[in-house]
N, C-alpha and C. Protein backbone atom coordinates (compact mmCIF):
# COMPACT_ATOMS: atom_id res chain seq x y z
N UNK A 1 -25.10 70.08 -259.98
CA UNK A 1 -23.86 70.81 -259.90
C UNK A 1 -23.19 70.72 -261.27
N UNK A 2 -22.76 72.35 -262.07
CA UNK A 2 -22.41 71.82 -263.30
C UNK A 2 -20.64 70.86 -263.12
N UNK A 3 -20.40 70.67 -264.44
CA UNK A 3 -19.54 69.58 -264.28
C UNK A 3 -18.09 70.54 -264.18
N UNK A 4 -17.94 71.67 -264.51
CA UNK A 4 -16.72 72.62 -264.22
C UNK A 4 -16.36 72.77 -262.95
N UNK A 5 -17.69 72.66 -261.80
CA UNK A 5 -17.53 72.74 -260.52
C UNK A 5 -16.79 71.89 -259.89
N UNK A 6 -17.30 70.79 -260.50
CA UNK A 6 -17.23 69.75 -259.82
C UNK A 6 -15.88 68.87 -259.91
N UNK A 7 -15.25 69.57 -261.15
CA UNK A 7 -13.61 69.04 -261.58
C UNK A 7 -12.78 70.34 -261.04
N UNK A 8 -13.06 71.70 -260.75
CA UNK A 8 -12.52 72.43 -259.77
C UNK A 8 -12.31 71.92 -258.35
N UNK A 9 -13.65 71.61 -257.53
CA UNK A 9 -13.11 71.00 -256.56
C UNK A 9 -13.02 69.02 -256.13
N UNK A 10 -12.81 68.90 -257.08
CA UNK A 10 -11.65 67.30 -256.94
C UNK A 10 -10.64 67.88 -257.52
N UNK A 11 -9.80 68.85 -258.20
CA UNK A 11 -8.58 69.35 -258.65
C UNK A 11 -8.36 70.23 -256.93
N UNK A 12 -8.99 71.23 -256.11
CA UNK A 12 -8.74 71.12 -254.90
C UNK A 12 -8.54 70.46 -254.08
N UNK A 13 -9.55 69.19 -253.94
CA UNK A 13 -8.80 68.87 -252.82
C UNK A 13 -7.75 67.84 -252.82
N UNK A 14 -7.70 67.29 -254.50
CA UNK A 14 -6.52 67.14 -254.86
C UNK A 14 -5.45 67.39 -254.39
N UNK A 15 -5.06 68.78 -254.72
CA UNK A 15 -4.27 69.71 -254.27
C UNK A 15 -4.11 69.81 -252.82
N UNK A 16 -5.17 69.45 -252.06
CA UNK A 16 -4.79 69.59 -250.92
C UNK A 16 -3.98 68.65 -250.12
N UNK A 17 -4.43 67.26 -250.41
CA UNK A 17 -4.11 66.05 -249.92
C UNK A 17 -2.30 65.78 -250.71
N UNK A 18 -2.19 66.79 -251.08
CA UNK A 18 -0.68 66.73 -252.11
C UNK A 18 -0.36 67.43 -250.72
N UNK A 19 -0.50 68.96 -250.65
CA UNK A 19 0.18 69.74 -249.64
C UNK A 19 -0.05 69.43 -248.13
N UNK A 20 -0.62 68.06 -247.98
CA UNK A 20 -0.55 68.00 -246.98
C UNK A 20 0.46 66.90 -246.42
N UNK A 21 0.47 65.91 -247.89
CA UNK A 21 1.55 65.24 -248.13
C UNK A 21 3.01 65.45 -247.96
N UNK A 22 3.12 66.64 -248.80
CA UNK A 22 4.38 67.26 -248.80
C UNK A 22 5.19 67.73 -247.48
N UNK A 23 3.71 68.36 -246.55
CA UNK A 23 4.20 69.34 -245.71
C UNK A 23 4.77 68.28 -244.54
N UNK A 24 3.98 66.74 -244.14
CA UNK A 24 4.23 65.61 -243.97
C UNK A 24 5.95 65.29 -244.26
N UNK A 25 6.16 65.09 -245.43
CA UNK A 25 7.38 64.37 -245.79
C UNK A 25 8.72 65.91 -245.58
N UNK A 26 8.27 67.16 -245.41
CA UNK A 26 9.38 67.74 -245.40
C UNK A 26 9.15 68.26 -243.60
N UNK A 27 8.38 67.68 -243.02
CA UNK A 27 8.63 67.54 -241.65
C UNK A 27 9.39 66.04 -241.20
N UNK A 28 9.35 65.51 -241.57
CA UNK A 28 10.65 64.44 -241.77
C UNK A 28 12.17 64.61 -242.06
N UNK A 29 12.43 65.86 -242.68
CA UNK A 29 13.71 66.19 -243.47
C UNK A 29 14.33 67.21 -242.45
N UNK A 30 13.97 67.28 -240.83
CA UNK A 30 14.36 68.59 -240.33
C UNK A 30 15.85 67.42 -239.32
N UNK A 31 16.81 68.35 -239.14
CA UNK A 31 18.18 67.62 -238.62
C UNK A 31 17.66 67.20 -237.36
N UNK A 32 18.53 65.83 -236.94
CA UNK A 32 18.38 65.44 -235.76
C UNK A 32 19.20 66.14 -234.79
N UNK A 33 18.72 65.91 -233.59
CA UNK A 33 19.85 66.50 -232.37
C UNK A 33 21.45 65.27 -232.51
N UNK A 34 22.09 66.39 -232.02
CA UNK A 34 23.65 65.85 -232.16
C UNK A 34 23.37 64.82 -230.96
N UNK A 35 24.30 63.44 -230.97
CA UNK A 35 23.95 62.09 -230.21
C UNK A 35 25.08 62.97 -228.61
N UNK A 36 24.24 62.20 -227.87
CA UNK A 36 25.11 63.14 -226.36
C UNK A 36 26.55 62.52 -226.00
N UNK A 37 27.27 62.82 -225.73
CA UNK A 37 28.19 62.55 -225.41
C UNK A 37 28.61 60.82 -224.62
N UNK A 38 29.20 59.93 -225.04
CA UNK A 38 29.30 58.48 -225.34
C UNK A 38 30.36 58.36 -224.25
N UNK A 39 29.63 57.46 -223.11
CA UNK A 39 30.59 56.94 -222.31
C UNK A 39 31.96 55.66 -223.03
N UNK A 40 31.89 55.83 -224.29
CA UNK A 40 32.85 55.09 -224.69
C UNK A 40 33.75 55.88 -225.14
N UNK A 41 33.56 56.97 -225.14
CA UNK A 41 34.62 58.06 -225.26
C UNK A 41 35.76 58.58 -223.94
N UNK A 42 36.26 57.68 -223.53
CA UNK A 42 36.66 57.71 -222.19
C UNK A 42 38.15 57.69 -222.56
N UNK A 43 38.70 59.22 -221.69
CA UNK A 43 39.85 60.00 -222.24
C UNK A 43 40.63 60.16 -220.56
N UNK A 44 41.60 60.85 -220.27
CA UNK A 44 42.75 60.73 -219.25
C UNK A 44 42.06 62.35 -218.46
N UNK A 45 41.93 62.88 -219.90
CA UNK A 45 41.05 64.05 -219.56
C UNK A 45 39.67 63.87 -218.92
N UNK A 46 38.91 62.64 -219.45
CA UNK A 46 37.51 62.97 -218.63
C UNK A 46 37.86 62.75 -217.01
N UNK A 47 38.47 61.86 -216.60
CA UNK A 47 38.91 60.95 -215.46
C UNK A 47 39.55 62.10 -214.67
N UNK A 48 40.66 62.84 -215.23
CA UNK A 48 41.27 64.20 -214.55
C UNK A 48 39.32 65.63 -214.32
N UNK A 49 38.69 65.83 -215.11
CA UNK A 49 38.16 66.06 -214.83
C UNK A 49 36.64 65.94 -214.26
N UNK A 50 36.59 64.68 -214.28
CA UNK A 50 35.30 65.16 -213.88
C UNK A 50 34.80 63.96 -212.41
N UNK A 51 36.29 63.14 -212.38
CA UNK A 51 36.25 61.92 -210.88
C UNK A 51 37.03 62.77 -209.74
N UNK A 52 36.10 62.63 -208.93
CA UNK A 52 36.85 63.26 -207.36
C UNK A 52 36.60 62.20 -206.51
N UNK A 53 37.29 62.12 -204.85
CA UNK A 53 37.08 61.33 -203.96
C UNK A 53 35.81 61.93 -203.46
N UNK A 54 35.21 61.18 -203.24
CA UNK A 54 33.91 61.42 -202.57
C UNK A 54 32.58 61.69 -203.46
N UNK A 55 33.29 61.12 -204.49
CA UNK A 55 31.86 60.93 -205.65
C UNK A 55 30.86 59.95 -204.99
N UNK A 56 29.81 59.64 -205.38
CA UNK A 56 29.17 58.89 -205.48
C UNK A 56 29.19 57.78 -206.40
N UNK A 57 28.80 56.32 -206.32
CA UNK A 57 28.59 55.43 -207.58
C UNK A 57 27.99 56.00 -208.77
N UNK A 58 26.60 56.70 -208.82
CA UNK A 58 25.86 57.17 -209.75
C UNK A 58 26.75 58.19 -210.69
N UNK A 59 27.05 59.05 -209.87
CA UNK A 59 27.49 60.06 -210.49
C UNK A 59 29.17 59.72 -211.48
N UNK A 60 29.96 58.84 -210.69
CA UNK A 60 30.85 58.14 -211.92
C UNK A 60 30.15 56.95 -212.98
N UNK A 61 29.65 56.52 -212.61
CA UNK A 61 28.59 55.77 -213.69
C UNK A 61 27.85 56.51 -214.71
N UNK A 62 27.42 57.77 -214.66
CA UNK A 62 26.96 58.45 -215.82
C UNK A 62 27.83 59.40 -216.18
N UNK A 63 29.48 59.82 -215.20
CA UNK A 63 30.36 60.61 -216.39
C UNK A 63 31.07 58.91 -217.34
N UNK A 64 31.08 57.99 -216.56
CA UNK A 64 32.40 57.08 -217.37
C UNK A 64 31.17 56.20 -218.24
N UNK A 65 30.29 55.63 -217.58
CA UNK A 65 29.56 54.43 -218.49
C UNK A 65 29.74 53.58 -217.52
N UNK A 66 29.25 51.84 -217.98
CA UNK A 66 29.52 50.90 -216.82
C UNK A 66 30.63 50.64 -217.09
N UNK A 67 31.05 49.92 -215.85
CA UNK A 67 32.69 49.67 -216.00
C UNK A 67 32.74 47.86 -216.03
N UNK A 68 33.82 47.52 -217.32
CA UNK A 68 34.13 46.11 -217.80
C UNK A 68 34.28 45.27 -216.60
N UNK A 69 34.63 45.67 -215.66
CA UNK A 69 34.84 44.36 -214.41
C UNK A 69 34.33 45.16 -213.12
N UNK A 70 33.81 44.69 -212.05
CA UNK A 70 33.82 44.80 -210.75
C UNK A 70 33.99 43.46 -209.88
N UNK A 71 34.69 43.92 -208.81
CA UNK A 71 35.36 43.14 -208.08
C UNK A 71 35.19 43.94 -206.43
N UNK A 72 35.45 43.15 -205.47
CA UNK A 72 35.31 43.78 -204.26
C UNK A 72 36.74 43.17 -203.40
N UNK A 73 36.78 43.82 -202.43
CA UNK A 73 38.23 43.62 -202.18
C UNK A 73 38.04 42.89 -200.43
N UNK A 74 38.95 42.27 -199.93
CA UNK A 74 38.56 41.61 -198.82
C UNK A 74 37.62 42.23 -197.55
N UNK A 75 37.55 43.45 -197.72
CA UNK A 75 36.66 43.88 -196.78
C UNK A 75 35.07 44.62 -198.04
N UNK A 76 34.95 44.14 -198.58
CA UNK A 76 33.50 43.98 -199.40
C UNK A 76 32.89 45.38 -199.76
N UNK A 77 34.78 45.87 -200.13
CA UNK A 77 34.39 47.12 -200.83
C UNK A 77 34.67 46.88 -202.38
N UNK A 78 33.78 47.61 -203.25
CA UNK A 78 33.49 47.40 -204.16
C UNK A 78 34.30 48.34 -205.29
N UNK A 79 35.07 47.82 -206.56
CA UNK A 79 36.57 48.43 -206.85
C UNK A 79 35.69 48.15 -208.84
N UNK A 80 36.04 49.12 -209.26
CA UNK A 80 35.34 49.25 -210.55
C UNK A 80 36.49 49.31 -211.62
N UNK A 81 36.65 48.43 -212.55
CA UNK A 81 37.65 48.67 -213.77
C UNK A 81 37.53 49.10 -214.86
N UNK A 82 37.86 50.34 -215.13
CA UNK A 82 37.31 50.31 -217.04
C UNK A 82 38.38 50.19 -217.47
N UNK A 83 38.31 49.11 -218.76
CA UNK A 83 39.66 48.95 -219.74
C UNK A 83 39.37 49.27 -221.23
N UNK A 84 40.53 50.16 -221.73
CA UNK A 84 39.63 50.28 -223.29
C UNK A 84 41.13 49.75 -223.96
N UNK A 85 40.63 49.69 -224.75
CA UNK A 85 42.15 49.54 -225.84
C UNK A 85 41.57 49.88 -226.97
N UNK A 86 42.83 51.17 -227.91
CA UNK A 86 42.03 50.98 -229.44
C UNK A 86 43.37 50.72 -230.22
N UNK A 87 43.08 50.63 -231.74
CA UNK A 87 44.18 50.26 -232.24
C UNK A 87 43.81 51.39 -233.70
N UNK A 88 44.45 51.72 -234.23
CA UNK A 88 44.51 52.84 -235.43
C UNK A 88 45.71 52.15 -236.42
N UNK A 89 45.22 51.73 -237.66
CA UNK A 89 46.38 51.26 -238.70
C UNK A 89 45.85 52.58 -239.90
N UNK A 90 46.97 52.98 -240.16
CA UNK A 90 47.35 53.96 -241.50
C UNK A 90 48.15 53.31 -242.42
N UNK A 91 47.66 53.33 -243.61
CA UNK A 91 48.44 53.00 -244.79
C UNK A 91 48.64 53.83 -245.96
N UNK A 92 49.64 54.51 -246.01
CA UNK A 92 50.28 55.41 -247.29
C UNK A 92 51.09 54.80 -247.84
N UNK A 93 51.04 55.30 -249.42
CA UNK A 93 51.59 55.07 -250.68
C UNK A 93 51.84 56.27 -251.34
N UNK A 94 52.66 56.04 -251.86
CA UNK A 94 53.67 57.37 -252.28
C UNK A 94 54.20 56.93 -253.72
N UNK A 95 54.12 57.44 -255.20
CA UNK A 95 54.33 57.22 -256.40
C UNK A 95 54.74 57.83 -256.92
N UNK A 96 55.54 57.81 -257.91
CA UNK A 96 56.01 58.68 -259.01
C UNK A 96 56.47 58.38 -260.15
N UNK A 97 56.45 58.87 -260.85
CA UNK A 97 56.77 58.45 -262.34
C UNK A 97 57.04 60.19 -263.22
N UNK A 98 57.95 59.07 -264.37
CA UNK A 98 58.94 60.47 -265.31
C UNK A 98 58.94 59.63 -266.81
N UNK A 99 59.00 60.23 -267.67
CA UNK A 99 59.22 59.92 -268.62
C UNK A 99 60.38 60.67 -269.61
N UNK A 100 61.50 60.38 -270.01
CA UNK A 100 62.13 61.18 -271.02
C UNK A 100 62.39 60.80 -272.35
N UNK A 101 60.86 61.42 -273.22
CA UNK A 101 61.17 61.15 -274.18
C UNK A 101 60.33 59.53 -274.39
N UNK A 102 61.85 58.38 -274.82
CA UNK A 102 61.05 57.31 -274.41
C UNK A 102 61.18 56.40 -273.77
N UNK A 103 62.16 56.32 -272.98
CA UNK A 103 62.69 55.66 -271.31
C UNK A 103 61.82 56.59 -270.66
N UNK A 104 61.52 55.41 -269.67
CA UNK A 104 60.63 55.75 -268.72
C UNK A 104 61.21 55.11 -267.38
N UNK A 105 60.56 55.62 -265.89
CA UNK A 105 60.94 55.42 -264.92
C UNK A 105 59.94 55.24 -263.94
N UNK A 106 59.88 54.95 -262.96
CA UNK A 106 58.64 55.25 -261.65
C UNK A 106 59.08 54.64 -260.70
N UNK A 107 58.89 54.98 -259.31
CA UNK A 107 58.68 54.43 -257.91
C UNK A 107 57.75 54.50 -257.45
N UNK A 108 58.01 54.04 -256.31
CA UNK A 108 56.93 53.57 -255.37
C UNK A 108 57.38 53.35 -254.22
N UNK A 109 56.40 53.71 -253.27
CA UNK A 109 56.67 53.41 -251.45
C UNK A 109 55.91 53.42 -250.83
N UNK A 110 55.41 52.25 -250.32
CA UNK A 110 54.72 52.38 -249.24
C UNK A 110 54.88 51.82 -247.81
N UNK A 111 54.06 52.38 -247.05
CA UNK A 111 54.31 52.64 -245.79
C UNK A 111 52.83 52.43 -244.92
N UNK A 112 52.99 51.27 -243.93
CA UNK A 112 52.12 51.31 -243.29
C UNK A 112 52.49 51.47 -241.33
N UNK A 113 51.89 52.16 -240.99
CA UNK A 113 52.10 51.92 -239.09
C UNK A 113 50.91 51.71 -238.51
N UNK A 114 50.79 51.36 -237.64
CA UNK A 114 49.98 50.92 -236.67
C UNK A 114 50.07 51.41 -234.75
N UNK A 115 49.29 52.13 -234.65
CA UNK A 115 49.04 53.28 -232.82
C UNK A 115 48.48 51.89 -232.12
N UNK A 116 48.51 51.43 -230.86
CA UNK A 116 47.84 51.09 -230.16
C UNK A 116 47.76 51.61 -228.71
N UNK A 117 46.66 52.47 -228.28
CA UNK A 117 46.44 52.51 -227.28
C UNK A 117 45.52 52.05 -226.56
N UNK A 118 46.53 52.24 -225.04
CA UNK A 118 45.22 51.72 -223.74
C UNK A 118 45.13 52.65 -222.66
N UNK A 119 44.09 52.59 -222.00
CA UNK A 119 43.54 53.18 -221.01
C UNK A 119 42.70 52.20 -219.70
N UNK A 120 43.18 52.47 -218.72
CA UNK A 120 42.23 51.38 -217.90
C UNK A 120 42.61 52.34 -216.84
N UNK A 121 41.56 52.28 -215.82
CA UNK A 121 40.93 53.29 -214.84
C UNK A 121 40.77 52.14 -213.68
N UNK A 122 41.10 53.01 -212.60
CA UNK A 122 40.66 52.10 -211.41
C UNK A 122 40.28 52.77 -210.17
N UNK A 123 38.53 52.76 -209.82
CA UNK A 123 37.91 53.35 -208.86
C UNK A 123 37.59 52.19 -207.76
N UNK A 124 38.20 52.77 -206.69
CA UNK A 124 38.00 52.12 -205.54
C UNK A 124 37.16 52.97 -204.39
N UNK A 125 35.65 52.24 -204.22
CA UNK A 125 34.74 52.87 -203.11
C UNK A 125 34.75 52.81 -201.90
N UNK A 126 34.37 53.71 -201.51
CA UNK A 126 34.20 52.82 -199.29
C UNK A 126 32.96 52.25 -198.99
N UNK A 127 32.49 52.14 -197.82
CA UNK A 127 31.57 51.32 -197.48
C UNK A 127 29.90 52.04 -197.55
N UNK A 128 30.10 53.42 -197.94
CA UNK A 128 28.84 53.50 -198.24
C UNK A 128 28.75 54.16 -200.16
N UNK A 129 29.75 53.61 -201.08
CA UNK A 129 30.10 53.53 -202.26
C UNK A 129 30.35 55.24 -202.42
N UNK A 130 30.98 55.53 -201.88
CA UNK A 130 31.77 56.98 -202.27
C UNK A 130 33.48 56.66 -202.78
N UNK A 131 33.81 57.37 -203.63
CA UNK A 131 35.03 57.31 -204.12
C UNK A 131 36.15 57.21 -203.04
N UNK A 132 36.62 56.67 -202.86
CA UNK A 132 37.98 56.62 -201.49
C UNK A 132 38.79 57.16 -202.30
N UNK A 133 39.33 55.96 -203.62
CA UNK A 133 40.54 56.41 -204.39
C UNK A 133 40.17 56.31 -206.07
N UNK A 134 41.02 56.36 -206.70
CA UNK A 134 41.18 56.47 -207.96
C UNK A 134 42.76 56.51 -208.88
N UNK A 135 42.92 56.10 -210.17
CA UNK A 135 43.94 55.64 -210.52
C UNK A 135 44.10 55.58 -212.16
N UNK A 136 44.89 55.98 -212.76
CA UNK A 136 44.56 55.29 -214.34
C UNK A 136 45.85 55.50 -214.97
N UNK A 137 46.25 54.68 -216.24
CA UNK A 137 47.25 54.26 -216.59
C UNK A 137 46.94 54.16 -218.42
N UNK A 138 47.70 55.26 -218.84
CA UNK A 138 47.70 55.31 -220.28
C UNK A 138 48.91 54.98 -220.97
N UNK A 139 48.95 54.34 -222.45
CA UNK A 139 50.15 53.83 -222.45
C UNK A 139 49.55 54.28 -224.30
N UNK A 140 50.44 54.41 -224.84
CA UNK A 140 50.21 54.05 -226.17
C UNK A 140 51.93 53.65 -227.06
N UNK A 141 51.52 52.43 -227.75
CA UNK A 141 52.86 51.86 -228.46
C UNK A 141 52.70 51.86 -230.10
């Protein structure tokens, strides 16, 4: 085989084992699916929509998530708590400055606050775990 041949195809399949490389690493680069919706995202709104009496356990367990406490009540019905609390601190600063000439001047202010809210939910089942009642209490200070 002369030797032109033979550096044509090792420069092919060269080439090939590149594009196959490539085609490899830019099938890696394609977007992921958006993450599904997070039972830790638990709003006054999900609870208004989507808990009725006569749910089932399952079916509030995969709109809310598990719930932080369960407890059963003297007749060995079973009462579910979710409690969240978040807290949000903002801090702004505010500056200024002037010069005239060659006195000079500047302020300053800052300002910080702090949101805390809570949310806690309270599902109470009957005896074959269907929703009897329901309850929740939002507060933010």
């Amino acid at each position: 085989m002369p030797r032109s041949l033979r550096i044509a195809r090792s420069f092919l399949s060269t080439l090939s084992v590149l594009a196959l490389v490539g085609a490899t690493g830019l099938a890696g680069c394609r977007h992921p699916e958006p993450p599904a919706p997070s039972a830790t995202n638990l709003t006054v709104g999900t609870v208004q929509s989507q808990i009725e009496v006569g749910m089932d356990a399952a079916s509030v367990a995969q709109a809310l998530g598990s719930p932080n406490i369960v407890t059963t009540d003297d007749q060995r019905r079973e009462t579910w708590i979710y409690d969240k609390v978040s807290s949000e601190m903002v801090d702004t600063q505010n500056s200024a400055y002037g010069t005239l000439i060659i006195l000079g001047g500047s302020t300053s202010q800052r300002q910080r606050s702090k949101t805390q809210r809570t949310l806690t939910i309270i599902i109470k089942f009957d005896e074959a775990k269907k929703v009897r009642d329901f309850s929740y209490n939002y507060s933010q200070f």
